[in-house]
C-alpha atoms as a PDB file:
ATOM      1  CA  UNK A   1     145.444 144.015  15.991  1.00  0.00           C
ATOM      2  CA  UNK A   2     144.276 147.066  17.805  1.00  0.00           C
ATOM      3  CA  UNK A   3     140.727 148.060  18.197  1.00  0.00           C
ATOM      4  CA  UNK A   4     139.636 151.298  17.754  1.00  0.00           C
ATOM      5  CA  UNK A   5     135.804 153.409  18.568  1.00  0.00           C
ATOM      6  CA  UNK A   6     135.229 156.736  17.329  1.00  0.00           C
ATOM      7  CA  UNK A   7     131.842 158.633  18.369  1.00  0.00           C
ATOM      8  CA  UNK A   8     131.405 161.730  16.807  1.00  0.00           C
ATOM      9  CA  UNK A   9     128.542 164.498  16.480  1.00  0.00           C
ATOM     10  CA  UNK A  10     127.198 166.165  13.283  1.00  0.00           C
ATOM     11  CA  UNK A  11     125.456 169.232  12.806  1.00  0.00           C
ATOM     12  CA  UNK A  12     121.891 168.399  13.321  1.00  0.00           C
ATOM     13  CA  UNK A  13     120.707 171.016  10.555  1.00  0.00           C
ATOM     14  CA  UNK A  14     121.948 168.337   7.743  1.00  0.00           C
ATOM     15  CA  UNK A  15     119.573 166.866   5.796  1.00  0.00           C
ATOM     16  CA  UNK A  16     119.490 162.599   5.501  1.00  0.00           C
ATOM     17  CA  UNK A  17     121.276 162.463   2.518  1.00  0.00           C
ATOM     18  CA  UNK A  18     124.112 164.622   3.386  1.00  0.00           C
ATOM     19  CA  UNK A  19     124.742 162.652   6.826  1.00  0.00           C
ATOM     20  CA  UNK A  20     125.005 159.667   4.413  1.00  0.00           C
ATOM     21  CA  UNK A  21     127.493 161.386   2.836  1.00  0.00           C
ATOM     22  CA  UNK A  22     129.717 162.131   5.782  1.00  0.00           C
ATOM     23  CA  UNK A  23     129.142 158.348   7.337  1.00  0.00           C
ATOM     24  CA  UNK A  24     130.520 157.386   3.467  1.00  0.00           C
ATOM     25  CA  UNK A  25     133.131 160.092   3.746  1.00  0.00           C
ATOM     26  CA  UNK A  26     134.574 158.863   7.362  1.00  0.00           C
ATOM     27  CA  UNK A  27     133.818 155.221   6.163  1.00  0.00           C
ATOM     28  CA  UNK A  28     136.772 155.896   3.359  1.00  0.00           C
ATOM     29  CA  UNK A  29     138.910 157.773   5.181  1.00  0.00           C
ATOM     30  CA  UNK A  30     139.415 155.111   7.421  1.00  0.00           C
ATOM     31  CA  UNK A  31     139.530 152.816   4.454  1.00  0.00           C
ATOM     32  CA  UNK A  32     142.412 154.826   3.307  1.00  0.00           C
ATOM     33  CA  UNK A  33     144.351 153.864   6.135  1.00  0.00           C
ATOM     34  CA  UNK A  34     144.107 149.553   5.622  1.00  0.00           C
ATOM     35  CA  UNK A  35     141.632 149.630   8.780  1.00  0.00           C
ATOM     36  CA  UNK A  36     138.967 147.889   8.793  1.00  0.00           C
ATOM     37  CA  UNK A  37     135.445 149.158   9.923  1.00  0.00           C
ATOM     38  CA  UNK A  38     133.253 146.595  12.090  1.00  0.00           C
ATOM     39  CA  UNK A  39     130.565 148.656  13.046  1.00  0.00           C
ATOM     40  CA  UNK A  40     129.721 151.943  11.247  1.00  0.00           C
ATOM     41  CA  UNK A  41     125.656 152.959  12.583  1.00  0.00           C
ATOM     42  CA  UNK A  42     123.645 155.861  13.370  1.00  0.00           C
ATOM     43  CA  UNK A  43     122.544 156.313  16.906  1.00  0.00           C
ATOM     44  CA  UNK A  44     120.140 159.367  16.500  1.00  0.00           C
ATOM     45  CA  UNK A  45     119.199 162.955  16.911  1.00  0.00           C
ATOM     46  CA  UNK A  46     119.909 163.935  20.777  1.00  0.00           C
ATOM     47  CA  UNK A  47     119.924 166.361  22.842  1.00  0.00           C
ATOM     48  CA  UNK A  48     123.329 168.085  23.898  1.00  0.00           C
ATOM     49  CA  UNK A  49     124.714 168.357  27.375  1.00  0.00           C
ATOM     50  CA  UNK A  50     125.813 172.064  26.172  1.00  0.00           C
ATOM     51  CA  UNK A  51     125.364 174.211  23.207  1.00  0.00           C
ATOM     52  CA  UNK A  52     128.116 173.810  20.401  1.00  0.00           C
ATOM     53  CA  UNK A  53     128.184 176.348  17.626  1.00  0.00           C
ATOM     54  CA  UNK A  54     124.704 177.429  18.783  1.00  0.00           C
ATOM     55  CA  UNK A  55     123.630 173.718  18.334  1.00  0.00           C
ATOM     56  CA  UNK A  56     121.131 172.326  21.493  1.00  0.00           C
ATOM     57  CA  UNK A  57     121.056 168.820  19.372  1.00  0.00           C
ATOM     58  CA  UNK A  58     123.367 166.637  17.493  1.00  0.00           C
ATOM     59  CA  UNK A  59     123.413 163.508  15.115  1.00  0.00           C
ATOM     60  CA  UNK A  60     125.382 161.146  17.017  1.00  0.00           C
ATOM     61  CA  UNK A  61     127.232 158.616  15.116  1.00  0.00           C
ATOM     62  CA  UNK A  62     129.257 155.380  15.660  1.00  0.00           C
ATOM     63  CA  UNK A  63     132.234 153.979  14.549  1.00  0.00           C
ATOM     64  CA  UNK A  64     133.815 150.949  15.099  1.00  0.00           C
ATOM     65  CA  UNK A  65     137.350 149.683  13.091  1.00  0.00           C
ATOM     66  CA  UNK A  66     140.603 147.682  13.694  1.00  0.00           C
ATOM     67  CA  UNK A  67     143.987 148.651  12.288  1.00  0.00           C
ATOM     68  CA  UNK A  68     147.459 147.139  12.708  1.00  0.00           C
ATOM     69  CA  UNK A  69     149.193 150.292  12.561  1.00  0.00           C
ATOM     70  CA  UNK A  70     148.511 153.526  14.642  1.00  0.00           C
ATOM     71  CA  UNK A  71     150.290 155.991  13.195  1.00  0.00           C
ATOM     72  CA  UNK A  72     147.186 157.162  10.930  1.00  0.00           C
ATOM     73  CA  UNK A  73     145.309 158.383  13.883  1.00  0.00           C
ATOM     74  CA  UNK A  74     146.785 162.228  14.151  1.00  0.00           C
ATOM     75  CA  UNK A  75     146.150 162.197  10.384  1.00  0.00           C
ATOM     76  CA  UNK A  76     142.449 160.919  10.860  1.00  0.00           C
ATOM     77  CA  UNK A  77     141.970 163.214  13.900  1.00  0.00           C
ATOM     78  CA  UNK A  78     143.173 165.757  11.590  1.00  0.00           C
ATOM     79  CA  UNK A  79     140.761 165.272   8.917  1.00  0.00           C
ATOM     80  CA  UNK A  80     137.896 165.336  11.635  1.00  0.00           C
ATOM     81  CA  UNK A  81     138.152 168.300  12.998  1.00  0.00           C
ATOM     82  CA  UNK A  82     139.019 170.006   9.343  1.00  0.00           C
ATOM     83  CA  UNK A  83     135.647 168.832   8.695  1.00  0.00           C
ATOM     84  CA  UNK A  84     132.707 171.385   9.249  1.00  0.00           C
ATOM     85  CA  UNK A  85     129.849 169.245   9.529  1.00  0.00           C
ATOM     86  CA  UNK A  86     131.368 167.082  12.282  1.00  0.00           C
ATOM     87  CA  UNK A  87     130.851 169.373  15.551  1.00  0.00           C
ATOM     88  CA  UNK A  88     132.931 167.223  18.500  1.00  0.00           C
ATOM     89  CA  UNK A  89     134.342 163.776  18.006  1.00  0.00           C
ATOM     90  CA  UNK A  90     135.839 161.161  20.562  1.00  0.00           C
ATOM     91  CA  UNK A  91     138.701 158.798  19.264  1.00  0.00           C
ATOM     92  CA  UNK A  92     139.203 155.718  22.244  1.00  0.00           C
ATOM     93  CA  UNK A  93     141.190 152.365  21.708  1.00  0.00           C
ATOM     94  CA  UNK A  94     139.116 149.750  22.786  1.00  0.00           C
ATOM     95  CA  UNK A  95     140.556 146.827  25.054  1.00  0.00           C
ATOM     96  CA  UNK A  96     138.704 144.072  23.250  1.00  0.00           C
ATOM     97  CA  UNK A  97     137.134 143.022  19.662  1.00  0.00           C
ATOM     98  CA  UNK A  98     133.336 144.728  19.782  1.00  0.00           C
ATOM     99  CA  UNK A  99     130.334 142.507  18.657  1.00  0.00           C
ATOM    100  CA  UNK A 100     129.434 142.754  14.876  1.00  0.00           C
ATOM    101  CA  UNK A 101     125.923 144.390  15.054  1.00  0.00           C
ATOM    102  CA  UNK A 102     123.757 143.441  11.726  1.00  0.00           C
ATOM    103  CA  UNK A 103     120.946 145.681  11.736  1.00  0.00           C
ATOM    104  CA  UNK A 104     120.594 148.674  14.344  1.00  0.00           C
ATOM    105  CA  UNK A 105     117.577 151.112  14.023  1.00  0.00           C
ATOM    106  CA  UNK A 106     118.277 154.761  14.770  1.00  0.00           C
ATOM    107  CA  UNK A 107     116.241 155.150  17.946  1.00  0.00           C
ATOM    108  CA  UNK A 108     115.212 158.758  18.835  1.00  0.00           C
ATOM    109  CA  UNK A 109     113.232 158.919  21.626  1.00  0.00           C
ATOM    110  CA  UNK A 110     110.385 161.377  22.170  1.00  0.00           C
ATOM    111  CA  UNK A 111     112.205 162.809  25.208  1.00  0.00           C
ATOM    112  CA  UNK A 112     115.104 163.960  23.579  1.00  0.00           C
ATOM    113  CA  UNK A 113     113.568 166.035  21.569  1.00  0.00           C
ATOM    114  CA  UNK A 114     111.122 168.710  22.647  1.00  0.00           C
ATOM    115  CA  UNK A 115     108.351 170.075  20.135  1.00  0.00           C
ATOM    116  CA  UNK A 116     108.940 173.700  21.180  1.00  0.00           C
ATOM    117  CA  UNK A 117     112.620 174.263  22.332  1.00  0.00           C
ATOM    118  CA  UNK A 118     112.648 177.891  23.313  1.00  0.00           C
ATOM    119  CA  UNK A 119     109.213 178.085  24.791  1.00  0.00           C
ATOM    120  CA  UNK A 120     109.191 178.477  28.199  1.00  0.00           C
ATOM    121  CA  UNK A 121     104.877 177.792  28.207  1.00  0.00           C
ATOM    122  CA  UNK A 122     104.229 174.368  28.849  1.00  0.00           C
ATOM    123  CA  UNK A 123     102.085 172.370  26.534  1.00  0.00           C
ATOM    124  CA  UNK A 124      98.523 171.127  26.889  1.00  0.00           C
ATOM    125  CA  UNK A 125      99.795 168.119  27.556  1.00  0.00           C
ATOM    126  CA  UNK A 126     101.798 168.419  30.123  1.00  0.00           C
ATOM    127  CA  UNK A 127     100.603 168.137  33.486  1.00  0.00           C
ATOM    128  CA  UNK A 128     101.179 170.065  36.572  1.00  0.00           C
ATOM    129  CA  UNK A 129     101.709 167.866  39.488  1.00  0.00           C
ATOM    130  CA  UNK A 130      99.757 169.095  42.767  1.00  0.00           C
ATOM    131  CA  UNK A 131     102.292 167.552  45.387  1.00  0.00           C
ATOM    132  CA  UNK A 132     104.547 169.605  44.455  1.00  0.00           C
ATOM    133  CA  UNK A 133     102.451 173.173  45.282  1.00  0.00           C
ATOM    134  CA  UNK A 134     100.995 171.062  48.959  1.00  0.00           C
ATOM    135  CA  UNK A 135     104.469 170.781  49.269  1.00  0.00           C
ATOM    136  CA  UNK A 136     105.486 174.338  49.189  1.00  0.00           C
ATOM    137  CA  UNK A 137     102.218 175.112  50.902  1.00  0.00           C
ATOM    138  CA  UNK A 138     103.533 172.727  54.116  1.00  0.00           C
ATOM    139  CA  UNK A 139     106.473 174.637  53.976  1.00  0.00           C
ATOM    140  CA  UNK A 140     105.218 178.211  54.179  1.00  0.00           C
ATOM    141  CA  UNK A 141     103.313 176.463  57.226  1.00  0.00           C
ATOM    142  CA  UNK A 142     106.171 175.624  59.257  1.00  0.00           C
ATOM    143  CA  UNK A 143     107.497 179.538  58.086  1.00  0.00           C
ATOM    144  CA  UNK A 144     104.833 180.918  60.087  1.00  0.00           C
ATOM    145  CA  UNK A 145     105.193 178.352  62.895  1.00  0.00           C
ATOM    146  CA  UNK A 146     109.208 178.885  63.281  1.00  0.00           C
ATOM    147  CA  UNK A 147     108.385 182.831  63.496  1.00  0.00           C
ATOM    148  CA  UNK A 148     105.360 182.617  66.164  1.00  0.00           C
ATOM    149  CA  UNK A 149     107.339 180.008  68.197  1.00  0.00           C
ATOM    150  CA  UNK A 150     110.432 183.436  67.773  1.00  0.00           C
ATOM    151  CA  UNK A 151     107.665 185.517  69.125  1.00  0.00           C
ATOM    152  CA  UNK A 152     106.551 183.842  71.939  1.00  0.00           C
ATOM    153  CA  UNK A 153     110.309 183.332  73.222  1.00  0.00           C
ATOM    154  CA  UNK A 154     111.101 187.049  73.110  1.00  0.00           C
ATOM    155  CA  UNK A 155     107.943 187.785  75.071  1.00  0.00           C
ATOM    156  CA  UNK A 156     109.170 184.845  77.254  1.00  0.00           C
ATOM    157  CA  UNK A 157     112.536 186.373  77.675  1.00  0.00           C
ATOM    158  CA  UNK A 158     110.963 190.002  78.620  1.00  0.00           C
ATOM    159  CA  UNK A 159     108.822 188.261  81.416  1.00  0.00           C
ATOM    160  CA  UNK A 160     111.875 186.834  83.030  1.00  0.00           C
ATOM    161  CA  UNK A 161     114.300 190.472  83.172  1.00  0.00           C
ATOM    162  CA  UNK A 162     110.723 191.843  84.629  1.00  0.00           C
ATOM    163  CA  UNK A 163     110.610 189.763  87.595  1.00  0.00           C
END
């Protein structure tokens, strides 16, 4: 028996019931196939390390199955990426059976998802840390300090050729 994850990524514009649709859709795919699905959940809206098709988030989704055979998988790959709502997809065999999970939440934390994506203006509620500006401040400090201390070693050096 070989042991098989798929993660894949659906458009994030998709409303509830239509991502049902696609889980049930994939779910019977792979049923087609005589594999059997272990875990099949939702993990939740996040933010994407790059943009796909103009896409900053994605629905990421889980699947876990077993199969005897392999020789479905170009055929199920196939039917992935033929599919327009799934945006990127990752197929891995697994070395060992996963754990059956009953009942997984979709968590979405507040962090992966911003309220205003393309503003560049920070909220009211964000706040502006002050160590960072004393920091810069310290640092425009020793500025002036390395170019006096240049100063004073060019004056040095024209006192010494006068003598």
């Amino acid at each position: 028996m070989r042991y098989y994850e798929l993660l894949y990524i659906v458009n994030p514009n998709l409303e509830d019931e239509r991502v049902n649709t696609i889980i049930d859709e994939i779910g019977n795919e792979v049923g087609k196939y005589k594999a059997s699905i272990i875990n099949h959940y939702l993990w939740g809206k996040k933010r994407l390390a790059y943009p796909i098709n103009n896409n900053k988030y994605g629905i990421y989704l889980l699947l876990q199955f077993s199969a005897e055979q392999f020789d479905f998988l170009k055929d199920f790959e196939r039917f992935l990426i033929l599919d327009k709502s799934v945006i990127r997809h990752q197929l891995v065999r697994l070395d060992e059976e996963p754990a059956k999970v009953e009942n997984v939440e979709s968590i979405v934390d507040d962090k992966d998802i911003l309220k205003d994506e393309d503003s560049e203006i920070p909220n009211d509620d964000t706040k502006i840390d002050l160590k960072d500006t004393e920091d810069t401040e310290n640092v425009s400090d020793a500025n002036d300090t390395v170019e006096t201390k240049e100063e004073e070693s060019t004056v040095d050096a024209e006192n010494v050729e006068v003598e």
